[in-house]
N, C-alpha and C. Protein backbone atom coordinates (compact mmCIF):
# COMPACT_ATOMS: atom_id res chain seq x y z
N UNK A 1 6.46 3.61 -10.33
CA UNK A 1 6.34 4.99 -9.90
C UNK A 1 4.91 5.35 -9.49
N UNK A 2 4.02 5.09 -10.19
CA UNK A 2 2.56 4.95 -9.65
C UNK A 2 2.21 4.59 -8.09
N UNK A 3 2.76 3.88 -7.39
CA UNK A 3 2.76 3.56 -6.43
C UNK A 3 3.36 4.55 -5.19
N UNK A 4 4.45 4.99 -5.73
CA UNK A 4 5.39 6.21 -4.80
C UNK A 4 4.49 7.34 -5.03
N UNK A 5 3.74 7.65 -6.34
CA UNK A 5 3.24 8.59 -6.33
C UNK A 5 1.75 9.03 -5.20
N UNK A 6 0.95 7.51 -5.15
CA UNK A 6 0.29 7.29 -4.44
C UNK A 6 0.36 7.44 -3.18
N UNK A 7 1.46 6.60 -2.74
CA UNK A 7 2.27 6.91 -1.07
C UNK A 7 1.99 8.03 -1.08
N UNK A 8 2.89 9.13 -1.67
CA UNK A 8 2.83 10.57 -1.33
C UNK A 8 1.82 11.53 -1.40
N UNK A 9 0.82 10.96 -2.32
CA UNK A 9 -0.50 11.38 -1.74
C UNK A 9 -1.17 11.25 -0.33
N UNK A 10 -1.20 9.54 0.00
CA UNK A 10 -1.60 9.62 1.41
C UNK A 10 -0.75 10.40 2.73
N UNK A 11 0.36 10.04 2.60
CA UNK A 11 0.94 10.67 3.77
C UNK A 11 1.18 12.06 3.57
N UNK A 12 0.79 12.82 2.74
CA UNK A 12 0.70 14.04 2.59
C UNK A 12 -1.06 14.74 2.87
N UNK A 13 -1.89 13.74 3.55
CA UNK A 13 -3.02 14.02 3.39
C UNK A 13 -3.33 14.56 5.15
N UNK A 14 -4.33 15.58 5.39
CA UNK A 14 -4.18 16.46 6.33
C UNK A 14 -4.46 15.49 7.71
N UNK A 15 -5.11 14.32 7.68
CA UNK A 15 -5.34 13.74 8.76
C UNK A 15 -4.06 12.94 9.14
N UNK A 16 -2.96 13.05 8.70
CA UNK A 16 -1.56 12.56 8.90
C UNK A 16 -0.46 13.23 9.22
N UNK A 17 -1.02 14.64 9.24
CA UNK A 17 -0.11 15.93 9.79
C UNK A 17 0.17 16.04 11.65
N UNK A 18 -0.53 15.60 12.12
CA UNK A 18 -0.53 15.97 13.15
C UNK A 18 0.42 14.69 13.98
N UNK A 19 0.13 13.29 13.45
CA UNK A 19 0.81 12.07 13.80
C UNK A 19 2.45 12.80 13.74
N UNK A 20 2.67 12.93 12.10
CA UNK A 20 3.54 12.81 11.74
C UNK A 20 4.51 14.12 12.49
N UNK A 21 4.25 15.55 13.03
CA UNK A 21 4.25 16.81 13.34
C UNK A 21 4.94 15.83 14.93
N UNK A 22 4.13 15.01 15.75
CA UNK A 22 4.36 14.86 16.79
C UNK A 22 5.76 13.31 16.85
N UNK A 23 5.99 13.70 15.31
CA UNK A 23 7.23 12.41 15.34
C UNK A 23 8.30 13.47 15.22
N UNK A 24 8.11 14.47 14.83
CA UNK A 24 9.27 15.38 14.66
C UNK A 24 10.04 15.43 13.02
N UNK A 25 8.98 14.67 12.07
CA UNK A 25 9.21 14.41 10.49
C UNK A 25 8.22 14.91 10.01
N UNK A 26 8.82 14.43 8.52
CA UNK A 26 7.29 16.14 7.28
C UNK A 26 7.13 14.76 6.94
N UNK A 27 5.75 14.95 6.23
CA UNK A 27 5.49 14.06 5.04
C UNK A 27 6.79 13.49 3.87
N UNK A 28 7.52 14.62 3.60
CA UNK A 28 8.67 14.79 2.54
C UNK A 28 9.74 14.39 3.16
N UNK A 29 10.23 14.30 4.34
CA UNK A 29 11.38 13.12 4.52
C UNK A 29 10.83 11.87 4.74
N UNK A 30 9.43 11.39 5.05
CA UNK A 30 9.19 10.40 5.39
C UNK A 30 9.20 9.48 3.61
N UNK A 31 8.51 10.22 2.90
CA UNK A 31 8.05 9.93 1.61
C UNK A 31 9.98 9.67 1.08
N UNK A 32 10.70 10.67 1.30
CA UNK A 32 12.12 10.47 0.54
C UNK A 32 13.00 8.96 1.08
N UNK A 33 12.61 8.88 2.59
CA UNK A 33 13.03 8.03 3.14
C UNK A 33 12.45 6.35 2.23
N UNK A 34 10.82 6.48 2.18
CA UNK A 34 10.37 5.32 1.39
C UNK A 34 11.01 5.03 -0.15
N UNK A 35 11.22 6.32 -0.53
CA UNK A 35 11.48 6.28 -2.16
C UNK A 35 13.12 5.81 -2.13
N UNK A 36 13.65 5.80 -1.19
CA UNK A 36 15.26 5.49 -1.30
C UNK A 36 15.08 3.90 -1.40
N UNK A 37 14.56 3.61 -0.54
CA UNK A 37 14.32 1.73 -0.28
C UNK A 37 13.81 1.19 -1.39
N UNK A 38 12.98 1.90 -2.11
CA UNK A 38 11.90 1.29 -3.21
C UNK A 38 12.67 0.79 -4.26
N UNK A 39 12.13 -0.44 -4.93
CA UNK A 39 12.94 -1.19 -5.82
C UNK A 39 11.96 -0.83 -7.46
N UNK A 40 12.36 -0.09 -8.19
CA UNK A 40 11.49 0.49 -9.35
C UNK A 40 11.36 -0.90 -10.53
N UNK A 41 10.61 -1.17 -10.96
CA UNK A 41 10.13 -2.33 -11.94
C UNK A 41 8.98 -2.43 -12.18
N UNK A 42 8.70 -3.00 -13.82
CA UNK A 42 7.12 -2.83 -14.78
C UNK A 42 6.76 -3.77 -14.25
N UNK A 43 5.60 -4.08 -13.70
CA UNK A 43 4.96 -4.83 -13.26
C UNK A 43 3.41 -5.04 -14.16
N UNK A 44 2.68 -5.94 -14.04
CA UNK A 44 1.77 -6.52 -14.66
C UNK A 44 0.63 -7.68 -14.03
N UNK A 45 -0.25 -7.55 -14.15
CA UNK A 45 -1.20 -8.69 -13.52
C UNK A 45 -1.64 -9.53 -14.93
N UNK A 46 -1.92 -9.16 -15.89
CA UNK A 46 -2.22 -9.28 -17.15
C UNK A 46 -3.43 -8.56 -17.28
N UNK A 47 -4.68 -8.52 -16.93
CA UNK A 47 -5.77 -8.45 -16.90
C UNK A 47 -6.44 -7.35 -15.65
N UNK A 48 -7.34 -6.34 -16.06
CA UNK A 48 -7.75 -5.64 -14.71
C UNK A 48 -8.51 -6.68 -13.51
N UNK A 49 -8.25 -6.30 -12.55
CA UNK A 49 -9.09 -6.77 -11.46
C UNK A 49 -9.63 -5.73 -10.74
N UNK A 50 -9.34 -5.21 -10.04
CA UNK A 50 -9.88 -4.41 -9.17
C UNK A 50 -10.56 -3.55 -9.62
N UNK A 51 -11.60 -2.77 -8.43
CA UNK A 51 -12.91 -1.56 -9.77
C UNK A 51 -12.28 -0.71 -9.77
N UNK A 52 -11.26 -0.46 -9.23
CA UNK A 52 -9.89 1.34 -9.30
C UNK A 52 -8.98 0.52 -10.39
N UNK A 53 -8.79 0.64 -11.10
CA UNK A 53 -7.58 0.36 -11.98
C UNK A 53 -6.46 0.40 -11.43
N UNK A 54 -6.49 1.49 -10.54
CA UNK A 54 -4.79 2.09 -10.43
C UNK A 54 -4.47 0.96 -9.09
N UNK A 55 -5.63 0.22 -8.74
CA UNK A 55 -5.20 -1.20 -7.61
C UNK A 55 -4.75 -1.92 -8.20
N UNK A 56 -4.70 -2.18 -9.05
CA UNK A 56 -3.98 -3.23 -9.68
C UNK A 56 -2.80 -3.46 -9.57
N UNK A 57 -2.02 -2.02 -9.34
CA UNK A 57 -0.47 -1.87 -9.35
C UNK A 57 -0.17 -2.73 -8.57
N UNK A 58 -0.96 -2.54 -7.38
CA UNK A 58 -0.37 -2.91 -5.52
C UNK A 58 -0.76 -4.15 -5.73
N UNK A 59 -1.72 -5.11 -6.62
CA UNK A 59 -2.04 -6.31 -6.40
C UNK A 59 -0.68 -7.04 -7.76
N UNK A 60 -0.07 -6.43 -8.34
CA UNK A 60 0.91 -6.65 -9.06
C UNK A 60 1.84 -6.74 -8.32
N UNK A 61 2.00 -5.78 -7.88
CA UNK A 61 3.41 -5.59 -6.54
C UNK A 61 3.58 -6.74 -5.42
N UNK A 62 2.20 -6.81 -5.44
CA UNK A 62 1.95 -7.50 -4.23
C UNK A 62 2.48 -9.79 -4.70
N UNK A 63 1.97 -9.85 -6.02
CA UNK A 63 2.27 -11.15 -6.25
C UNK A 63 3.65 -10.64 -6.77
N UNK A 64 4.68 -9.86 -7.54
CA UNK A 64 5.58 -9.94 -7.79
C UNK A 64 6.77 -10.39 -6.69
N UNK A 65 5.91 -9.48 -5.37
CA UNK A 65 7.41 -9.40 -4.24
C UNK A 65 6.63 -11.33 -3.45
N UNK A 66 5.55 -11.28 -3.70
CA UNK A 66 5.55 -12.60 -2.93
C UNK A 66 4.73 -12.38 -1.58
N UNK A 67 4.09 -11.52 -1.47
CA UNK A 67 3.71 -11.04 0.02
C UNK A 67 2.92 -11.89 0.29
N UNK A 68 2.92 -12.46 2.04
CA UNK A 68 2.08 -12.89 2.92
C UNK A 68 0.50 -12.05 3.01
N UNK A 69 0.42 -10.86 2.60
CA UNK A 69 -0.35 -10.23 3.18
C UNK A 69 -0.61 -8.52 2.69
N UNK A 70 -1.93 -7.88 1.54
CA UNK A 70 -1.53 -6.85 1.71
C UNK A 70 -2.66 -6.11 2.53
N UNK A 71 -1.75 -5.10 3.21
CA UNK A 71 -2.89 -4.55 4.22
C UNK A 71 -2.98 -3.12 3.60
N UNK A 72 -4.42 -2.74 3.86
CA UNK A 72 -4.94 -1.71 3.19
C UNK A 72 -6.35 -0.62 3.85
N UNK A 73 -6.39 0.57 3.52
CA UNK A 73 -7.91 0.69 4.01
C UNK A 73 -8.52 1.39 2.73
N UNK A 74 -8.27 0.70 1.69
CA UNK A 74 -9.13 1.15 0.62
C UNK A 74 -10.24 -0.02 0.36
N UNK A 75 -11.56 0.46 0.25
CA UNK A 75 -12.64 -0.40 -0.09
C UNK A 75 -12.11 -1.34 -1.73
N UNK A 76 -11.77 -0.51 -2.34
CA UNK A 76 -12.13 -1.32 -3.50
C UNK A 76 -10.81 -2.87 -3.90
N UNK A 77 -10.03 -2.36 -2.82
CA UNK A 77 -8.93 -3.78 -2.32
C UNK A 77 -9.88 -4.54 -1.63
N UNK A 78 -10.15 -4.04 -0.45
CA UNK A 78 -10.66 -5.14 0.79
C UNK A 78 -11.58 -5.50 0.00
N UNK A 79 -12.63 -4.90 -0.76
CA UNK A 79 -13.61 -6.27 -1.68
C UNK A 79 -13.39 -7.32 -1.90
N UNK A 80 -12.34 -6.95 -2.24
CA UNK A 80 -11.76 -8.63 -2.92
C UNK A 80 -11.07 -9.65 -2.07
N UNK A 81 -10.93 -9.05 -0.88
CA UNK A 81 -10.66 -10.17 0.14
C UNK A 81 -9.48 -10.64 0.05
N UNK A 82 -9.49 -11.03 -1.31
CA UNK A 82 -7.72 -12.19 -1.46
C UNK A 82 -7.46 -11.90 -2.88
N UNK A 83 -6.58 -11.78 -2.89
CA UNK A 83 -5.84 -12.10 -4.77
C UNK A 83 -4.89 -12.97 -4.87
N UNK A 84 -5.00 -14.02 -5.02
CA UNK A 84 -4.06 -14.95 -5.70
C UNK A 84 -3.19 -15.59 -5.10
N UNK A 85 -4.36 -15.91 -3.40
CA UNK A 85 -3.94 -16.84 -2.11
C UNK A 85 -3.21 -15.21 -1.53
N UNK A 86 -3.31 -14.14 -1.84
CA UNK A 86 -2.70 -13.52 -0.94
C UNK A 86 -4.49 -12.33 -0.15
N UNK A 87 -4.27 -12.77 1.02
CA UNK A 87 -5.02 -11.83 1.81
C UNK A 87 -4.88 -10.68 1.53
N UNK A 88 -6.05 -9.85 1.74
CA UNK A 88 -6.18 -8.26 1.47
C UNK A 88 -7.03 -7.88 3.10
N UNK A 89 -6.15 -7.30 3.81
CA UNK A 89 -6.82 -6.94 5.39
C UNK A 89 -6.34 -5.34 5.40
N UNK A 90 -7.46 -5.23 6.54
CA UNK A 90 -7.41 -3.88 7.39
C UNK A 90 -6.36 -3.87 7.99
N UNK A 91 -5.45 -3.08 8.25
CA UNK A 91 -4.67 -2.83 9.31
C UNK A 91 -4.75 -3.19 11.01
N UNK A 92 -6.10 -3.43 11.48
CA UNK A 92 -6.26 -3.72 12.43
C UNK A 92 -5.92 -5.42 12.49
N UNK A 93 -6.52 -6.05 11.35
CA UNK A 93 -6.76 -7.23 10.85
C UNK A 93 -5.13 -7.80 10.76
N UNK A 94 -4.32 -7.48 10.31
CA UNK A 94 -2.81 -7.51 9.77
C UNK A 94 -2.18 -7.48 11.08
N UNK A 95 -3.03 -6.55 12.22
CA UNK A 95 -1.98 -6.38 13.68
C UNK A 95 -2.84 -7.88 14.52
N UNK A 96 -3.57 -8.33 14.03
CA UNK A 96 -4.23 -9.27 14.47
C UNK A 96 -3.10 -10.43 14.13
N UNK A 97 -3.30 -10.65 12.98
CA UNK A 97 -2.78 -12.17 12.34
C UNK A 97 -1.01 -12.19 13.24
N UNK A 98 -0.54 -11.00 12.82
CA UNK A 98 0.90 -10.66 13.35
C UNK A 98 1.00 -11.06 14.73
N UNK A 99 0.06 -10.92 15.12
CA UNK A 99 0.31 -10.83 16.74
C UNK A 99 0.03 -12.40 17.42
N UNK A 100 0.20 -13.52 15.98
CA UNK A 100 -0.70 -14.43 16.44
C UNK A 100 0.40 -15.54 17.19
């Protein structure tokens, strides 16, 4: 839940109003739409890593589901470059590799 809660912070944040305004969706169906798909489970890294605590979730999430790749534009992810053979990129970086 930490994580959904997060989502809905960002896409509820004012520099995402105007994208989202010109899709013809709110923040709140987009966010309901994510929370329907989402698969809820305790997750664990054992140990903190990241200097935000609350990264940890997504780097939990991130080795639980197995991901190729998490893309992000928070500094205190991209520090770390990689967690556990899994890349941590910019979004630009992620449309890079994808496109390869």
């Amino acid at each position: 839940v930490p994580l959904l809660a997060e989502l809905r912070g960002v896409i509820t944040r004012a520099k995402f109003a105007k994208a989202l305004q010109a899709r013809g969706v709110s923040a709140e169906v987009l966010f309901a739409g994510y929370a329907a798909l989402a698969e809820r489970f305790k997750l664990s890294i054992g140990v903190p890593v990241a200097r935000d605590p609350s990264d940890d979730e997504v780097l939990a999430c991130a080795v639980a589901a197995r991901c190729d790749l998490v893309v992000s534009g928070d500094d205190d992810l991209l520090t770390l470059g990689m967690f556990r053979d899994i890349p941590i990129v910019r979004p630009a970086q992620a449309l890079e590799k994808l496109s390869m």
